[in-house]
Structures are given as C-alpha cells and as structure tokens.
N, C-alpha and C. Protein backbone atom coordinates (compact mmCIF):
# COMPACT_ATOMS: atom_id res chain seq x y z
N UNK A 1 0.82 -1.21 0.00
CA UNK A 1 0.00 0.00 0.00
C UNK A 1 0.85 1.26 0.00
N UNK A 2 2.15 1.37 0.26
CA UNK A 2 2.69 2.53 0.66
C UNK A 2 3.53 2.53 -0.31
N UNK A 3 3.82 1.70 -1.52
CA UNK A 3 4.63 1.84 -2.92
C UNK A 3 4.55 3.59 -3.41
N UNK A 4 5.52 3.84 -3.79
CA UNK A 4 5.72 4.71 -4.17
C UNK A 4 4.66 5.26 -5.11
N UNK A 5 4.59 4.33 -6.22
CA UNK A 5 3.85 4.39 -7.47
C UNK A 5 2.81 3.86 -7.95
N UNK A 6 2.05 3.13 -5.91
CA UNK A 6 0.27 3.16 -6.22
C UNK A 6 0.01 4.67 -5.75
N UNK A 7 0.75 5.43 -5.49
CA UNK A 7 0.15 7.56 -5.20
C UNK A 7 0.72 8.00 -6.29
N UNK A 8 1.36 7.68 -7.52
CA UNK A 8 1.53 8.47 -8.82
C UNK A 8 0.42 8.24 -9.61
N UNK A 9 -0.16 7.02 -9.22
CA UNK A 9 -0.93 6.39 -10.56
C UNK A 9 -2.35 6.73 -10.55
N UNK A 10 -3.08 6.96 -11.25
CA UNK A 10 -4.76 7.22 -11.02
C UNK A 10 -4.92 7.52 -9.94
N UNK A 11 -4.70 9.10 -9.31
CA UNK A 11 -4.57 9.72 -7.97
C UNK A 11 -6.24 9.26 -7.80
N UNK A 12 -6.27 9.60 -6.73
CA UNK A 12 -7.65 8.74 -6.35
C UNK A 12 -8.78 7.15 -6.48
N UNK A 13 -7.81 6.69 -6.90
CA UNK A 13 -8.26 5.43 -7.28
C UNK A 13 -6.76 4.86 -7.90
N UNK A 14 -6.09 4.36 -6.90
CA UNK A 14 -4.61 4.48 -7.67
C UNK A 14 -4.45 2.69 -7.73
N UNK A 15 -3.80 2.24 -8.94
CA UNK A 15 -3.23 0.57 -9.20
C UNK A 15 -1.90 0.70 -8.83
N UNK A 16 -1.41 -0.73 -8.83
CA UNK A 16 -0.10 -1.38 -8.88
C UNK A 16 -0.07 -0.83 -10.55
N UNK A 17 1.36 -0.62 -11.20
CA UNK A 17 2.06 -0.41 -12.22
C UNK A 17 2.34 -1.89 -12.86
N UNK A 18 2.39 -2.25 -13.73
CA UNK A 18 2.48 -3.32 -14.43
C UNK A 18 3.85 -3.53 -14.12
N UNK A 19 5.11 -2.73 -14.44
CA UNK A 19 6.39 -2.37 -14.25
C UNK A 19 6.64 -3.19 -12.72
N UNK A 20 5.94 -2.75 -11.96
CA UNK A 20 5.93 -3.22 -10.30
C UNK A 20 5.47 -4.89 -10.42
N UNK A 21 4.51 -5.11 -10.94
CA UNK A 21 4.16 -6.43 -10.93
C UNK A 21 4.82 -7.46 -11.42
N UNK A 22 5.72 -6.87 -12.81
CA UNK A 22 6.52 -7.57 -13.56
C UNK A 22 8.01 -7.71 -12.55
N UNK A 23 7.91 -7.16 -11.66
CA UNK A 23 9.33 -7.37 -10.88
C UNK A 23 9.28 -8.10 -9.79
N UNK A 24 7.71 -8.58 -9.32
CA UNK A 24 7.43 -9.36 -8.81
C UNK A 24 7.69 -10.97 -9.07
N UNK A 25 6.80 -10.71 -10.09
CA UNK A 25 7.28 -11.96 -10.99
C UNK A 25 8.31 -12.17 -10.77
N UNK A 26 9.47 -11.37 -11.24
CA UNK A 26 11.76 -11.83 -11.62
C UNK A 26 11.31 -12.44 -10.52
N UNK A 27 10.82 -11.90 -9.20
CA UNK A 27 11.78 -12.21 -7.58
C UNK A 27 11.18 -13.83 -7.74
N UNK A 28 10.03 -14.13 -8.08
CA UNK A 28 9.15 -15.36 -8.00
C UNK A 28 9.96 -16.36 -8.72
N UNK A 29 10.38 -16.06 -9.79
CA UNK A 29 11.15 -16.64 -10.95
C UNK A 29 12.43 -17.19 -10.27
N UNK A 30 13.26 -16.32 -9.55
CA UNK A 30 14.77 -16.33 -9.24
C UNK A 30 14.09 -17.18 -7.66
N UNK A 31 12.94 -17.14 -7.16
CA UNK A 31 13.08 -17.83 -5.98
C UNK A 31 12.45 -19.52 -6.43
N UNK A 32 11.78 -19.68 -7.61
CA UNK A 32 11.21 -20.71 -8.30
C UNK A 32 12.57 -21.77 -8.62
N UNK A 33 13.31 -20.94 -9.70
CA UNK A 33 14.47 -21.27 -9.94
C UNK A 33 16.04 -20.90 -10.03
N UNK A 34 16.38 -21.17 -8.35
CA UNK A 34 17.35 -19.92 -8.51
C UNK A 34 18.26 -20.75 -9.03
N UNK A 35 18.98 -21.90 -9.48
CA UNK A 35 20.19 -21.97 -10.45
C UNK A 35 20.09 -21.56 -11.99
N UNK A 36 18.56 -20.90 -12.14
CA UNK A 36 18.21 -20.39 -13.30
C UNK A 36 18.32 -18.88 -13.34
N UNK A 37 18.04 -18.07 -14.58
CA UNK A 37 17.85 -16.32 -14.60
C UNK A 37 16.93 -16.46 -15.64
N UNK A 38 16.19 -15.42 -15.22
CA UNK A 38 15.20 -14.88 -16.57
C UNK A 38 16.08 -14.20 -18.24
N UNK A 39 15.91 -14.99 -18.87
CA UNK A 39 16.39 -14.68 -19.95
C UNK A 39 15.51 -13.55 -20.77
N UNK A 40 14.44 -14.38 -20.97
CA UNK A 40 13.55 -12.52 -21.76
C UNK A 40 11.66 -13.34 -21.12
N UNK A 41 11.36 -12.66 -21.17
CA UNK A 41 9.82 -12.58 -21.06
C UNK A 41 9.28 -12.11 -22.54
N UNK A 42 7.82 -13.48 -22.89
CA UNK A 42 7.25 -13.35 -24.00
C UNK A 42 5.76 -13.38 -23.31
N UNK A 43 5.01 -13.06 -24.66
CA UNK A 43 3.58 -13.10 -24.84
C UNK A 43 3.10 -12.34 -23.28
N UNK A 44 3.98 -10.99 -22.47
CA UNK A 44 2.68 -11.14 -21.47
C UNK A 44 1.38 -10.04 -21.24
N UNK A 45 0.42 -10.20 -20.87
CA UNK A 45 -0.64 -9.57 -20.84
C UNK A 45 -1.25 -9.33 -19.73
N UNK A 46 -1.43 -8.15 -19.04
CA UNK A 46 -2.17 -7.74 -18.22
C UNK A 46 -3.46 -7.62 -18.30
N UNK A 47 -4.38 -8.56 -17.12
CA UNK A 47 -5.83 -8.65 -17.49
C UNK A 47 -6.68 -8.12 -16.77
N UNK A 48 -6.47 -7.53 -15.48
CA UNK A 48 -7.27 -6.63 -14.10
C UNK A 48 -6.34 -5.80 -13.76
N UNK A 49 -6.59 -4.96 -13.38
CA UNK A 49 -5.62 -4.62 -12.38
C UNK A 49 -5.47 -4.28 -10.78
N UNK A 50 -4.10 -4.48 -10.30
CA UNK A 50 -3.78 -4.33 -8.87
C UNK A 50 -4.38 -3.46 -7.79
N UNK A 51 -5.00 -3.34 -6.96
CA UNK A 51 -4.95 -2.19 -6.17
C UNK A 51 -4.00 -2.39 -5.13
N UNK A 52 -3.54 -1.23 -4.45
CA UNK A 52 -2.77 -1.26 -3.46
C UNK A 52 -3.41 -1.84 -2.30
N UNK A 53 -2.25 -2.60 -1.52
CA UNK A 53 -2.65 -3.45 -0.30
C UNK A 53 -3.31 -5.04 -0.76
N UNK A 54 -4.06 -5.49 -1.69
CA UNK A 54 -4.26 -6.81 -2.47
C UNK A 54 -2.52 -7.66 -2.42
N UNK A 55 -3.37 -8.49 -1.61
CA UNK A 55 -2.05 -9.85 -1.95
C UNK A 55 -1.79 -10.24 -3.36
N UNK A 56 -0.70 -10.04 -4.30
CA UNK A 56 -0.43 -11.06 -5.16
C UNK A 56 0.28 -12.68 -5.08
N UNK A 57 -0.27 -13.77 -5.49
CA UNK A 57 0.14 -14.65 -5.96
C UNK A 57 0.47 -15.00 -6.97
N UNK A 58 1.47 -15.34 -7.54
CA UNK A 58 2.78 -15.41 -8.69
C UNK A 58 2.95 -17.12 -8.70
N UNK A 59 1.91 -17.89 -9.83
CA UNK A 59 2.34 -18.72 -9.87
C UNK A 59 3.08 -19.65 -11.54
N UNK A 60 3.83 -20.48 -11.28
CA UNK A 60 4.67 -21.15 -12.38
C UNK A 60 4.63 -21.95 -12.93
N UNK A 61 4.87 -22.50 -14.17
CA UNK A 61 4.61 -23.74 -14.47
C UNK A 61 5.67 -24.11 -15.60
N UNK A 62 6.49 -25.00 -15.77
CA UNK A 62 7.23 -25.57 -16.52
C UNK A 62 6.19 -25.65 -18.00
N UNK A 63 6.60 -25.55 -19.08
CA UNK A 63 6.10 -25.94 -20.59
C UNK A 63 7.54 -26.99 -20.92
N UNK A 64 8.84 -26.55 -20.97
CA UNK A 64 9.79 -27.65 -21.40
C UNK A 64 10.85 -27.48 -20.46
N UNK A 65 12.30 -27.50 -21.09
CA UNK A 65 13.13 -27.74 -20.36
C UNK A 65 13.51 -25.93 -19.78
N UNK A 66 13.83 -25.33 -20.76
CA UNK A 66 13.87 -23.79 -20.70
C UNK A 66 13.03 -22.69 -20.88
N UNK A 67 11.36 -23.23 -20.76
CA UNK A 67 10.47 -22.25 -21.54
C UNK A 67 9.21 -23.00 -20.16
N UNK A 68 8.94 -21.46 -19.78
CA UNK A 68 7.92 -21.28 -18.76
C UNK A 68 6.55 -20.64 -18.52
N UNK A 69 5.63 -20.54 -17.97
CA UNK A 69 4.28 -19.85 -18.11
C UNK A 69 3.79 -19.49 -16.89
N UNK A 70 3.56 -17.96 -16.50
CA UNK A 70 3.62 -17.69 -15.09
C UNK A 70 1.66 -16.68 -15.37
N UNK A 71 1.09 -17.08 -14.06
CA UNK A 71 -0.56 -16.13 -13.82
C UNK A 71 0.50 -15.74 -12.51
N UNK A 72 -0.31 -14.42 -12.84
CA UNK A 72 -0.42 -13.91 -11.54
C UNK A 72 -1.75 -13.27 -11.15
N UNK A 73 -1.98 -13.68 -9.72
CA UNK A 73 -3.76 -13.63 -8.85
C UNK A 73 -3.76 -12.54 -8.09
N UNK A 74 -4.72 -11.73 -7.72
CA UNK A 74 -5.05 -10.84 -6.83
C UNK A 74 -5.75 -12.56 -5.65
N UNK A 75 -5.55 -11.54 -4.31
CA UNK A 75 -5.88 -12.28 -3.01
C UNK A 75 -7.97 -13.02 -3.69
N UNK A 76 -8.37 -12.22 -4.58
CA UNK A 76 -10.28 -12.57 -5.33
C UNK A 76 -9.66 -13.34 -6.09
N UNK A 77 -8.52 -14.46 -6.37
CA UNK A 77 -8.29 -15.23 -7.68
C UNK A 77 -8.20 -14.09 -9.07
N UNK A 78 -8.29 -12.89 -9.31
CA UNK A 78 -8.80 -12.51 -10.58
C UNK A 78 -7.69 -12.50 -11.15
N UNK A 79 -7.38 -13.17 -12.00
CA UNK A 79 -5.78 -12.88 -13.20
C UNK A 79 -5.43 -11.67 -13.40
N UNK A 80 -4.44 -11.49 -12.89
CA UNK A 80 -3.49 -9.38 -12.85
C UNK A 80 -2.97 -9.63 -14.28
N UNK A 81 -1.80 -10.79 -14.43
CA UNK A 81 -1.31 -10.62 -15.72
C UNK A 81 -0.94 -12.30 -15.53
N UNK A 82 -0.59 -12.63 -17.10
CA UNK A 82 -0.16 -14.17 -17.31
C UNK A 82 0.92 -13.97 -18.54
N UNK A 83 1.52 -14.26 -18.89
CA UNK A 83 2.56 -14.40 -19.56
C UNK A 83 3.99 -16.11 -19.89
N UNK A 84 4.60 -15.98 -20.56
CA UNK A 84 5.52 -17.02 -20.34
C UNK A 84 7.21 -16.41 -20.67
N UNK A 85 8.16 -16.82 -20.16
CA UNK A 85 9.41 -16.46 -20.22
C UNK A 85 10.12 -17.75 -20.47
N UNK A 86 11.30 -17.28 -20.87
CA UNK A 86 12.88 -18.36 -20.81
C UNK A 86 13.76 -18.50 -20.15
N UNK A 87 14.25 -19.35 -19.36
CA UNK A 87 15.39 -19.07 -18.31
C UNK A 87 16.69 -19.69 -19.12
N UNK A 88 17.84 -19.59 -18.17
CA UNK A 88 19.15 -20.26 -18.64
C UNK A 88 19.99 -20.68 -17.82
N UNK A 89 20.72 -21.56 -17.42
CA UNK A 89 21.28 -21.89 -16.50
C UNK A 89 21.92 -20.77 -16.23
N UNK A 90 22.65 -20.73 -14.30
CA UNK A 90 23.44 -19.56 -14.00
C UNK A 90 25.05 -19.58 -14.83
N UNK A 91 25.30 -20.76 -14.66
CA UNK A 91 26.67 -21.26 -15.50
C UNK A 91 26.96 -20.67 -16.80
N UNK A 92 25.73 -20.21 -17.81
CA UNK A 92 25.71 -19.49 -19.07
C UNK A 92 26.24 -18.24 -19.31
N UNK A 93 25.48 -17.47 -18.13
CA UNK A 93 25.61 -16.44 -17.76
C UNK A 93 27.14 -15.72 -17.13
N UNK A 94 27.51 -16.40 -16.38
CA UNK A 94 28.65 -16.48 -16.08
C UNK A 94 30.20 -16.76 -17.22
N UNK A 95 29.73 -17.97 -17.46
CA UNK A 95 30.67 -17.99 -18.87
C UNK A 95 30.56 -17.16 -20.12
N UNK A 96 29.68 -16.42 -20.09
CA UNK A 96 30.02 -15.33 -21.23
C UNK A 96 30.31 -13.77 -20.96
C-alpha cells in the first residue's frame, strides 16, 4: 500500500504499475528457480488490475526444459497478468 507508485498512478483510485508487478514476478522466478535467470519474457498480458494493499500470488509452471508460463492472482483469484518467459542456466551467464 505505501509503494511509491500506487500515489503516482490514477490519484484517487490508484493501481499497482504493471512495471511493479513484472518485478514481482523476476523475484518469483529467481526464488522458483534460482540456479536459473530470466532470460527474456514473451507473450505477457495484463488482465485486471492491482490495487494497493491486495495480496499477489505469482504462480509457475514448466512448458519444457527452458520455456515457462507464469498467472499472476489478486488475493479474489482474478488474473493481474499471465505471460511465459525463458530461463538459462546460471553457469551461461557467467561464462560469457
């Protein structure tokens, strides 16, 4: 509730920033799979949006070995945003 940038946004009726939510996600991602990193994020779409103080839940799901599909819930179930990303081992990253 006290984010910086739910009092910039629609003063009087103010959301979470997509920007904010999407960084939620990384932390979810890096705590999902931390010998992994987010390589790029595809297809994602914001479908409700946040209000300040609402619990998000950030959840994950494997599609293959390197390619993933993440919802994220307001505390009412309602889908905030869903999207899918790519990770890469940390070892990749490092060696280049």
């Amino acid at each position: 509730e006290d984010h910086p940038a739910s009092k910039r946004n629609f003063i009087g009726n103010p959301i979470i920033p997509c920007a904010v939510i999407m960084e939620h996600v990384r932390i979810a991602i890096e705590q999902f799979k931390s010998d992994m990193y987010l390589k790029r994020m595809v297809k994602v779409k914001n479908l409700y949006t946040l209000k300040p103080g609402r619990t998000l839940t950030v959840k994950i799901h494997s599609k293959s070995q390197d390619s993933y599909s993440f919802i994220c819930l307001d505390c009412s179930d309602n889908e905030i945003a869903v999207g899918d990303f790519r990770a890469a081992p940390v070892e990749a990253l490092v060696a280049s």
